[in-house]
C-alpha atoms as a PDB file:
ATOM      1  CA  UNK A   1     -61.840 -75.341  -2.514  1.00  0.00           C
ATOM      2  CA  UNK A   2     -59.047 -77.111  -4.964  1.00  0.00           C
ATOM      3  CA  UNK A   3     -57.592 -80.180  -3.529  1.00  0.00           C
ATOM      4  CA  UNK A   4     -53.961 -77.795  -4.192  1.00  0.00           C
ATOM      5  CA  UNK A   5     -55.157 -75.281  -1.481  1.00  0.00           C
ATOM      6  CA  UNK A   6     -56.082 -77.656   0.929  1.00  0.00           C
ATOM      7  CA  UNK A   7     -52.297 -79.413   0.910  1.00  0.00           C
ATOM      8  CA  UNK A   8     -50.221 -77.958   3.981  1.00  0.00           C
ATOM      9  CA  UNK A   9     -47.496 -75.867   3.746  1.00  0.00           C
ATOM     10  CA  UNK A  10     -44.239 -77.938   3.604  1.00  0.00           C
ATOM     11  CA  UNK A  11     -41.601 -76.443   5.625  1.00  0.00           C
ATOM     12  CA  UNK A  12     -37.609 -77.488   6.072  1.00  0.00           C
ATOM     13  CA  UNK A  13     -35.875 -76.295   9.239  1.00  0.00           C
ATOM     14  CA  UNK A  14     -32.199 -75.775   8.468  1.00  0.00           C
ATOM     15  CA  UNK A  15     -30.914 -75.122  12.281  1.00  0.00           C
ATOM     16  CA  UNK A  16     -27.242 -76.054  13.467  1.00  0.00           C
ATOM     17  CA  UNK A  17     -28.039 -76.191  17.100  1.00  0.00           C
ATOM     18  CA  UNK A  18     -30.157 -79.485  17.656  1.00  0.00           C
ATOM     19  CA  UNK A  19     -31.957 -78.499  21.010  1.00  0.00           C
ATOM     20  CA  UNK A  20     -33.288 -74.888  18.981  1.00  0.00           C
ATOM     21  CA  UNK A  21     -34.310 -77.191  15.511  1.00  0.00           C
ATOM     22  CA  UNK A  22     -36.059 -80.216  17.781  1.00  0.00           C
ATOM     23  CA  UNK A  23     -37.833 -76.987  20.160  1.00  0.00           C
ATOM     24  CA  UNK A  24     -39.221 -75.865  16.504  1.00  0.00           C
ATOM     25  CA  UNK A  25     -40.091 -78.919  15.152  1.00  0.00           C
ATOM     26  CA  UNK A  26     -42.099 -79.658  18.100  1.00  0.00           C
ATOM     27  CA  UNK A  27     -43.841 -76.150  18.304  1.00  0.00           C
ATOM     28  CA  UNK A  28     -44.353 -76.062  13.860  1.00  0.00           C
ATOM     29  CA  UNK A  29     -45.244 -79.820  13.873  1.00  0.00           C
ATOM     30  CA  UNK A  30     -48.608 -79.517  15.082  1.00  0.00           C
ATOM     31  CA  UNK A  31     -50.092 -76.267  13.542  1.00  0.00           C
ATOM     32  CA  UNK A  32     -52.769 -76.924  11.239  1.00  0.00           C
ATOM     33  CA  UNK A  33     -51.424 -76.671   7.751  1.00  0.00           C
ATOM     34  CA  UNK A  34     -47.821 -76.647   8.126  1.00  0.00           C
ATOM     35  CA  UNK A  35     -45.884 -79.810   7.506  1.00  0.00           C
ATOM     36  CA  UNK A  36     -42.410 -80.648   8.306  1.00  0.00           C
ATOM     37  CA  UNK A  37     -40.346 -82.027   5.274  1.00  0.00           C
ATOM     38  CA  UNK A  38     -38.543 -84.928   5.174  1.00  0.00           C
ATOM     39  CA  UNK A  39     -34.969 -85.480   3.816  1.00  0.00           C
ATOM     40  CA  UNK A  40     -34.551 -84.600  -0.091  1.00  0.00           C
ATOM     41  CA  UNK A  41     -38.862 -83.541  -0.392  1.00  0.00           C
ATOM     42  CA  UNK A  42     -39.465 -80.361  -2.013  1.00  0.00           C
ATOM     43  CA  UNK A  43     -40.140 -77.684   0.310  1.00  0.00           C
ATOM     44  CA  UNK A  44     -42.453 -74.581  -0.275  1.00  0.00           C
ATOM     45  CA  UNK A  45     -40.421 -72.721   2.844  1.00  0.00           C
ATOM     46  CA  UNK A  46     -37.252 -72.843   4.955  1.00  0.00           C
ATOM     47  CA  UNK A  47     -36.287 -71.654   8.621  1.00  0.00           C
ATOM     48  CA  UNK A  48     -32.992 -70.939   8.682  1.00  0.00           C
ATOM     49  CA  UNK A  49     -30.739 -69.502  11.906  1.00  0.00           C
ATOM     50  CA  UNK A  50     -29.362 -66.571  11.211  1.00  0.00           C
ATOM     51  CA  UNK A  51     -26.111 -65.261  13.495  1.00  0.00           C
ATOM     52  CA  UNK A  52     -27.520 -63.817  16.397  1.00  0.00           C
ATOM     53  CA  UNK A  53     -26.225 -60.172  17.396  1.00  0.00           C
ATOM     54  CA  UNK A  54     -23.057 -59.892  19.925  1.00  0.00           C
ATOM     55  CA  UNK A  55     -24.481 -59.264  23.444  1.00  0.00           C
ATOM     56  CA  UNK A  56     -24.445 -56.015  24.277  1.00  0.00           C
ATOM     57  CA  UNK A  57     -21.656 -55.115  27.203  1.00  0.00           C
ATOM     58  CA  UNK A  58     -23.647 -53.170  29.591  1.00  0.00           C
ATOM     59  CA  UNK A  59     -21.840 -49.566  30.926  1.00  0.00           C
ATOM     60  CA  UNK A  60     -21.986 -48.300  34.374  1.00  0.00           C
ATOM     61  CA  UNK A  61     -25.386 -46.867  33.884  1.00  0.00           C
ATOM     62  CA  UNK A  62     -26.567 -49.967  32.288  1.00  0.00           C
ATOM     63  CA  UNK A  63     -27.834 -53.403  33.988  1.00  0.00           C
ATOM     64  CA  UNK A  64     -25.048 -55.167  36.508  1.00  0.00           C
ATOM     65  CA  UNK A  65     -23.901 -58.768  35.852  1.00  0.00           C
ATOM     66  CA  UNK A  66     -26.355 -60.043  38.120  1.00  0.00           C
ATOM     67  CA  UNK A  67     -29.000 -57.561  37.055  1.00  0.00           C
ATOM     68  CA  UNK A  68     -28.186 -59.507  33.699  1.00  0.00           C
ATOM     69  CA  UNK A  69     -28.574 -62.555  35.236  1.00  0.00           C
ATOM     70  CA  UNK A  70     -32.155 -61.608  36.727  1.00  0.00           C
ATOM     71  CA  UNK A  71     -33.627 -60.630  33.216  1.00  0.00           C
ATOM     72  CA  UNK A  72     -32.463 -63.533  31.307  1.00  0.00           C
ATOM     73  CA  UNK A  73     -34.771 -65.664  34.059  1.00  0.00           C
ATOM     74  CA  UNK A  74     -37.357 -62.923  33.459  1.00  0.00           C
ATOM     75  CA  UNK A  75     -37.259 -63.504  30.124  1.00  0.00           C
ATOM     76  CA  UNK A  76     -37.594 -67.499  30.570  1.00  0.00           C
ATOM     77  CA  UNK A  77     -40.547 -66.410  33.056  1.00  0.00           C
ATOM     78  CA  UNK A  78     -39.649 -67.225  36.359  1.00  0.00           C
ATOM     79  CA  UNK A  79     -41.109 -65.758  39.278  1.00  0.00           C
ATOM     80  CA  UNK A  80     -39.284 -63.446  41.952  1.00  0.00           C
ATOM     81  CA  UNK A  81     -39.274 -67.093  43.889  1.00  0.00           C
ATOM     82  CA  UNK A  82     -37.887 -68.757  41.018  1.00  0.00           C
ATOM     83  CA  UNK A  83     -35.181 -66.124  40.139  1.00  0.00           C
ATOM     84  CA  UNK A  84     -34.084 -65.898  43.979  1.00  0.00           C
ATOM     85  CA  UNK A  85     -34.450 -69.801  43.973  1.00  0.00           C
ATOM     86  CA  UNK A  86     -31.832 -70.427  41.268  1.00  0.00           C
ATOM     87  CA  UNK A  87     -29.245 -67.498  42.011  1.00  0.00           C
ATOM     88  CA  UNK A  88     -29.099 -68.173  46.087  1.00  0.00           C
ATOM     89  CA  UNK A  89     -30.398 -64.924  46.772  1.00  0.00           C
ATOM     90  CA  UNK A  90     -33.177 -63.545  48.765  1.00  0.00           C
ATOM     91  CA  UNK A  91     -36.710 -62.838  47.447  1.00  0.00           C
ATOM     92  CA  UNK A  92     -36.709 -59.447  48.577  1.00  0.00           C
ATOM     93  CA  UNK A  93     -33.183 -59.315  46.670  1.00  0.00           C
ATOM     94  CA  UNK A  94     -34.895 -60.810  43.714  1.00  0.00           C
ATOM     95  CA  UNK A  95     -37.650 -57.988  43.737  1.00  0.00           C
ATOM     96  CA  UNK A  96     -34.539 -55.308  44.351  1.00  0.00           C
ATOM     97  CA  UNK A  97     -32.576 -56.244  41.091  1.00  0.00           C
ATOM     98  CA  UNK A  98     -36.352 -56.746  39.046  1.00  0.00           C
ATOM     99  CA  UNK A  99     -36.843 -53.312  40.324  1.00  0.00           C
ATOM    100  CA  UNK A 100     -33.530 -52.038  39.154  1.00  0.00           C
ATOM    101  CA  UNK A 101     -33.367 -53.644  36.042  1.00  0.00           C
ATOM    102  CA  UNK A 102     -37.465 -51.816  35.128  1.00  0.00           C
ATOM    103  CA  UNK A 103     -35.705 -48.581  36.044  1.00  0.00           C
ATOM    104  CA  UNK A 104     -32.487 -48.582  34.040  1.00  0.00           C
ATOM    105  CA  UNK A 105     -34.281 -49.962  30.699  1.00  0.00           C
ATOM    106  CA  UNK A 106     -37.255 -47.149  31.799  1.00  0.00           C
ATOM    107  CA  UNK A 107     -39.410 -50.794  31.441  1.00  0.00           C
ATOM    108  CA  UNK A 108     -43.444 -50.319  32.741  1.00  0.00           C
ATOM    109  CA  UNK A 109     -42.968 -54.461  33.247  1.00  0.00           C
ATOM    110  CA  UNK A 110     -41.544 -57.330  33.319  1.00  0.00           C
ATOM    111  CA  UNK A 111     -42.866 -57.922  29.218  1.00  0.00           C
ATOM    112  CA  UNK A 112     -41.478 -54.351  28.498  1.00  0.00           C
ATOM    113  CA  UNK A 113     -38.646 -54.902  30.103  1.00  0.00           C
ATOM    114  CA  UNK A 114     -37.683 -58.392  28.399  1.00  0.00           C
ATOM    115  CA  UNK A 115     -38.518 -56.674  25.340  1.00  0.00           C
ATOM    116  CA  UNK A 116     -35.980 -53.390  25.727  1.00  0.00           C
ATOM    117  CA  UNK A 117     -33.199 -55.509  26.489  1.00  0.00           C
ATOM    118  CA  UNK A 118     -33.512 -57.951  23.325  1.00  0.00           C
ATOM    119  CA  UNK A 119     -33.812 -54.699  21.102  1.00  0.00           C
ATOM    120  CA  UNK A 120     -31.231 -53.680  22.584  1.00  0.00           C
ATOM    121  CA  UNK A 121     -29.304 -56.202  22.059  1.00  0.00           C
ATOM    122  CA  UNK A 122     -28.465 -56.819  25.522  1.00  0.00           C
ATOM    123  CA  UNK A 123     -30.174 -60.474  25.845  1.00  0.00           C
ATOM    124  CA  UNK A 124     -31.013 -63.064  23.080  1.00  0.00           C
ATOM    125  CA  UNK A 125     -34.271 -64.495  22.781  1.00  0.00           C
END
């Protein structure tokens, strides 16, 4: 193996919002053969934010604001408890809109469901 191949990969991240750039600096800056480059090195690759899609407006047969509200938590991974927890709702109200939301984006779960909505466009990841 050439001394070259073994060098990591040096990678710029070129990210307006600071809380998104510091999340991937912290997630790329300890993967094996990646390294992060420094102000002015050269870089063999660049993450740059591109401008995320309008959110969708949901129609009548689509998800409710607080159906909306619901899958963005599912999509951060909280629990019925958590979800019901942060809106002031029930548990069994929780489950209702979860529920609801699998039906109308014809989800078989919670993953699938997360991942209809950001396809289409109606939550950002």
């Amino acid at each position: 193996m050439s001394e070259e191949s073994a060098s990591p990969v040096v990678i710029a991240i070129e990210v307006d919002d600071p809380a998104l750039r510091d999340r991937l600096a912290a997630l790329l800056g300890g993967v094996a053969g990646l390294a992060l480059a420094s102000p002015g090195e050269s870089v063999d690759a660049t993450i740059v934010e591109r401008n995320a899609p309008p959110r969708a407006e949901p129609s009548e047969s689509e998800l409710t604001p607080r159906e909306l509200d619901v899958l963005e938590l599912m999509a951060e991974g909280a629990s019925n408890k958590a979800i019901a927890r942060r809106l002031g709702i029930s548990v069994h109200t929780a489950k209702f809109h979860v529920g609801s939301i699998l039906d109308k984006l014809d989800a078989t779960g919670r993953t699938d469901a997360v991942a209809h909505a950001a396809r289409r466009g109606v939550i950002e990841l």
